[in-house]
N, C-alpha and C. Protein backbone atom coordinates (compact mmCIF):
# COMPACT_ATOMS: atom_id res chain seq x y z
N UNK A 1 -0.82 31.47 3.73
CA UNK A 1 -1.58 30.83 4.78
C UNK A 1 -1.34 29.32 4.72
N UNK A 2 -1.23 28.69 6.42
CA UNK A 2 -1.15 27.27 6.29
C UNK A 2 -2.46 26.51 5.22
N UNK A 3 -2.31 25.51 4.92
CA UNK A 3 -3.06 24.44 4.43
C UNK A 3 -3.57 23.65 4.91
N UNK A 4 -5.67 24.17 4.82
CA UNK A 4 -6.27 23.26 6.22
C UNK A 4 -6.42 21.98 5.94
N UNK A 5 -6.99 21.12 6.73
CA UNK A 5 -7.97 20.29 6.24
C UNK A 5 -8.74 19.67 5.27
N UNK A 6 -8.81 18.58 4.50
CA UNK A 6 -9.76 18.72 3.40
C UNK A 6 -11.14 18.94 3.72
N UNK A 7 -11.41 18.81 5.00
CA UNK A 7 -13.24 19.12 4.96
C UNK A 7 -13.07 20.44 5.66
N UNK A 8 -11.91 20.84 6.13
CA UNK A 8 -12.54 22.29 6.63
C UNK A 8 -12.26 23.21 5.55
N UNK A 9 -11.28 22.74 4.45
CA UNK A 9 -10.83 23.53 3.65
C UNK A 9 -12.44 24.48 2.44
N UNK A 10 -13.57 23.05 2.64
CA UNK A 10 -14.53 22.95 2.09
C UNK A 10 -15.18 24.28 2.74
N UNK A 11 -15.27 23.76 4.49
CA UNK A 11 -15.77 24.87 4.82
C UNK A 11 -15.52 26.16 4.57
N UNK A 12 -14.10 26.90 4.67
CA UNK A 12 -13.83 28.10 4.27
C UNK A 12 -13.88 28.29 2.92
N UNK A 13 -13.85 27.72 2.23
CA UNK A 13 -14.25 28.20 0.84
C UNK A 13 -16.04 28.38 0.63
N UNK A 14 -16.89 27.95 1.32
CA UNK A 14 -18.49 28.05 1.78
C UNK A 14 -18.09 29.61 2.06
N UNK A 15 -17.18 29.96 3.31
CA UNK A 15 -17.58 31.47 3.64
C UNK A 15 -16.92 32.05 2.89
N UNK A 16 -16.08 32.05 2.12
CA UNK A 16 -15.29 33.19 0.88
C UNK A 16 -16.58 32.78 -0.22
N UNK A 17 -17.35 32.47 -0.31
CA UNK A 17 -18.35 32.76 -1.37
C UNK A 17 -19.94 33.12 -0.71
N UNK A 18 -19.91 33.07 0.44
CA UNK A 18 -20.86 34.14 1.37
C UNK A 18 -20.68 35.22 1.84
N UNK A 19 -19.10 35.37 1.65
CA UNK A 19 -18.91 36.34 2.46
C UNK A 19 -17.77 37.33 1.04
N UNK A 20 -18.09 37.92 0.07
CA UNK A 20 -17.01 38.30 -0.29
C UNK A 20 -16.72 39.25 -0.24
N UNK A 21 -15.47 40.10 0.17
CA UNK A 21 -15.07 40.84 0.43
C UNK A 21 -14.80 41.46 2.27
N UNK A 22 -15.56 40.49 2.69
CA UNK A 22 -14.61 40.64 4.47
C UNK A 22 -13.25 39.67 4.79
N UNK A 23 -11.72 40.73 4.71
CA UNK A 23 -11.14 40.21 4.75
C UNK A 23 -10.78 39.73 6.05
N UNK A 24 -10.76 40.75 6.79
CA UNK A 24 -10.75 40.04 7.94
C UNK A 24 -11.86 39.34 8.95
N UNK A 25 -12.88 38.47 8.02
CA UNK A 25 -13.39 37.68 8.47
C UNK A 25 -12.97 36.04 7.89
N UNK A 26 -12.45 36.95 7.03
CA UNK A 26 -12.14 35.25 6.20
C UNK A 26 -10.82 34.98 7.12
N UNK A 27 -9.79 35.91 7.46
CA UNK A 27 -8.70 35.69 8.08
C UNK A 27 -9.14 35.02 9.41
N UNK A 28 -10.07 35.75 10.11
CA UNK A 28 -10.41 34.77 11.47
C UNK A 28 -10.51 33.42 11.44
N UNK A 29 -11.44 33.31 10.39
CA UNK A 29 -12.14 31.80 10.30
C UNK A 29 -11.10 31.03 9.62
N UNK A 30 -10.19 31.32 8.75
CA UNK A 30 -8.85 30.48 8.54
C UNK A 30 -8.40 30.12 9.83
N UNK A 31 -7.56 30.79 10.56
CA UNK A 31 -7.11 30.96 11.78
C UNK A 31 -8.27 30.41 12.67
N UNK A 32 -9.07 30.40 13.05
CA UNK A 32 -9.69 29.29 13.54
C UNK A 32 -9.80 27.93 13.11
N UNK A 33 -10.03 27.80 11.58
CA UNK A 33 -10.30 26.27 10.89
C UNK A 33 -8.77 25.65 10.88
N UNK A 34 -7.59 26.70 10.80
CA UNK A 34 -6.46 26.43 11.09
C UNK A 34 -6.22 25.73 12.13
N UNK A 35 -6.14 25.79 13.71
CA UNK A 35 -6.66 25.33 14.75
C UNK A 35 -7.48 23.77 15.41
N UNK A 36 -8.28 23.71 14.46
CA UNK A 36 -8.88 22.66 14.39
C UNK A 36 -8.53 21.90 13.93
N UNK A 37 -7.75 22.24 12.50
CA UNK A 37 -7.69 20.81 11.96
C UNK A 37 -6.60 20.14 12.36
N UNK A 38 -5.55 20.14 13.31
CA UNK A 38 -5.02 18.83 14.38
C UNK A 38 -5.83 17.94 14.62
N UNK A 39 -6.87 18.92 15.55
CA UNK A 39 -8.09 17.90 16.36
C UNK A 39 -8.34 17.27 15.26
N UNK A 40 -8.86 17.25 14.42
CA UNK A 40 -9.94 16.60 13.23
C UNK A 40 -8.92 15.75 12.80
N UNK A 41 -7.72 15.83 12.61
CA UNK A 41 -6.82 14.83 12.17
C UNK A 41 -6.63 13.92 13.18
N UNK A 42 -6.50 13.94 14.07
CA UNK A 42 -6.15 13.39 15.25
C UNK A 42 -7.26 12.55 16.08
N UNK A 43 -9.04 12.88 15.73
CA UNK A 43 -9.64 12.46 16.34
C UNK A 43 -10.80 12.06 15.03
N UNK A 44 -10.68 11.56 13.71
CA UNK A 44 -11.56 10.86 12.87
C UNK A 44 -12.69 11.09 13.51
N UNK A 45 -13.31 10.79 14.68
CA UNK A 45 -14.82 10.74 15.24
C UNK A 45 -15.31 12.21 15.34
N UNK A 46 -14.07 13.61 15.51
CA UNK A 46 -14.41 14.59 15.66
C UNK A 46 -15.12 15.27 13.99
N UNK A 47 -14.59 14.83 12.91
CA UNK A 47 -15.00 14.65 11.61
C UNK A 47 -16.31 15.34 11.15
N UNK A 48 -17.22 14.28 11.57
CA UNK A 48 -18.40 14.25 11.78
C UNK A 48 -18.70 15.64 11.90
N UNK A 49 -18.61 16.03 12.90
CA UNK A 49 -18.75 17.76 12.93
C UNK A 49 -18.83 18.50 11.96
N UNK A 50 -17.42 18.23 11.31
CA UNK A 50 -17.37 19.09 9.89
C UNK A 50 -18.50 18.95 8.81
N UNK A 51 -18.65 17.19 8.81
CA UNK A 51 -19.77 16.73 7.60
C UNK A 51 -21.28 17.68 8.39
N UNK A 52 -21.40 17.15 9.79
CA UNK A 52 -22.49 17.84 9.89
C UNK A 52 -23.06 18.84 9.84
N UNK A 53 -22.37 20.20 9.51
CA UNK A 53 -22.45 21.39 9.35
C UNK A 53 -22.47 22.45 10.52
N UNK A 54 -21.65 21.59 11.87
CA UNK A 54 -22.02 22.24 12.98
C UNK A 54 -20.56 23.42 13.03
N UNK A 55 -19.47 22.84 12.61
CA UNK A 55 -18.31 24.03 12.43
C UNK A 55 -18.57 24.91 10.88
N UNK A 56 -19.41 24.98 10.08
CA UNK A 56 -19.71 25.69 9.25
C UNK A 56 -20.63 26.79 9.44
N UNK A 57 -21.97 26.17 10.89
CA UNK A 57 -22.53 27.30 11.31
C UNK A 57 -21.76 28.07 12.36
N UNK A 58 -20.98 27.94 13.03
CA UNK A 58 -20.25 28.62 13.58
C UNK A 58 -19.52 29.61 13.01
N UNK A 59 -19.06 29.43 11.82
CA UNK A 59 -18.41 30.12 10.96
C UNK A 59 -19.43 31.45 10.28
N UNK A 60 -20.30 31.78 10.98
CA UNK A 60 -21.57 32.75 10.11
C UNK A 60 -21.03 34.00 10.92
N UNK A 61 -20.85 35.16 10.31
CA UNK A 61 -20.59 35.97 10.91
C UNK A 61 -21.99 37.08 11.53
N UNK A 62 -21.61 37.72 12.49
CA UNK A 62 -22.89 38.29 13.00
C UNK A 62 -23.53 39.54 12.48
N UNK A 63 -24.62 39.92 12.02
CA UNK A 63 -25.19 40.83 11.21
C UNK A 63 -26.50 41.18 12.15
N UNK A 64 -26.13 42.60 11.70
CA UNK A 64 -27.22 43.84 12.15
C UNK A 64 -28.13 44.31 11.69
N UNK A 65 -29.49 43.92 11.58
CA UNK A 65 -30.58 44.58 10.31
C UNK A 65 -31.20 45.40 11.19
């Protein structure tokens, strides 16, 4: 797998220790954080996001109780 981001890299390692053992959820959310991190390189102000925890809650996968 490519090599994200240093703050999104943070993030996906948050969901491989919430989430262990969905592989193909961890694969999405690579492949998404993959994606992003151009933008985030490219736009410093977009950053923020990452620190703020708003692309980390996105990253929650959806559950059925």
């Amino acid at each position: 797998m490519p090599r994200l981001d240093e703050k999104l890299h943070a993030i996906y390692d948050q969901v491989l220790r919430r989430n262990p053992g969905e592989v193909e959820f961890h694969q999405a959310v690579h492949e998404v954080l993959d994606s992003l991190g151009p933008v985030v390189a490219k736009h410093p102000e977009y950053a923020e996001y990452a620190d703020g925890a708003v692309i980390s809650r996105l990253c929650e996968p959806e559950r059925q109780i």
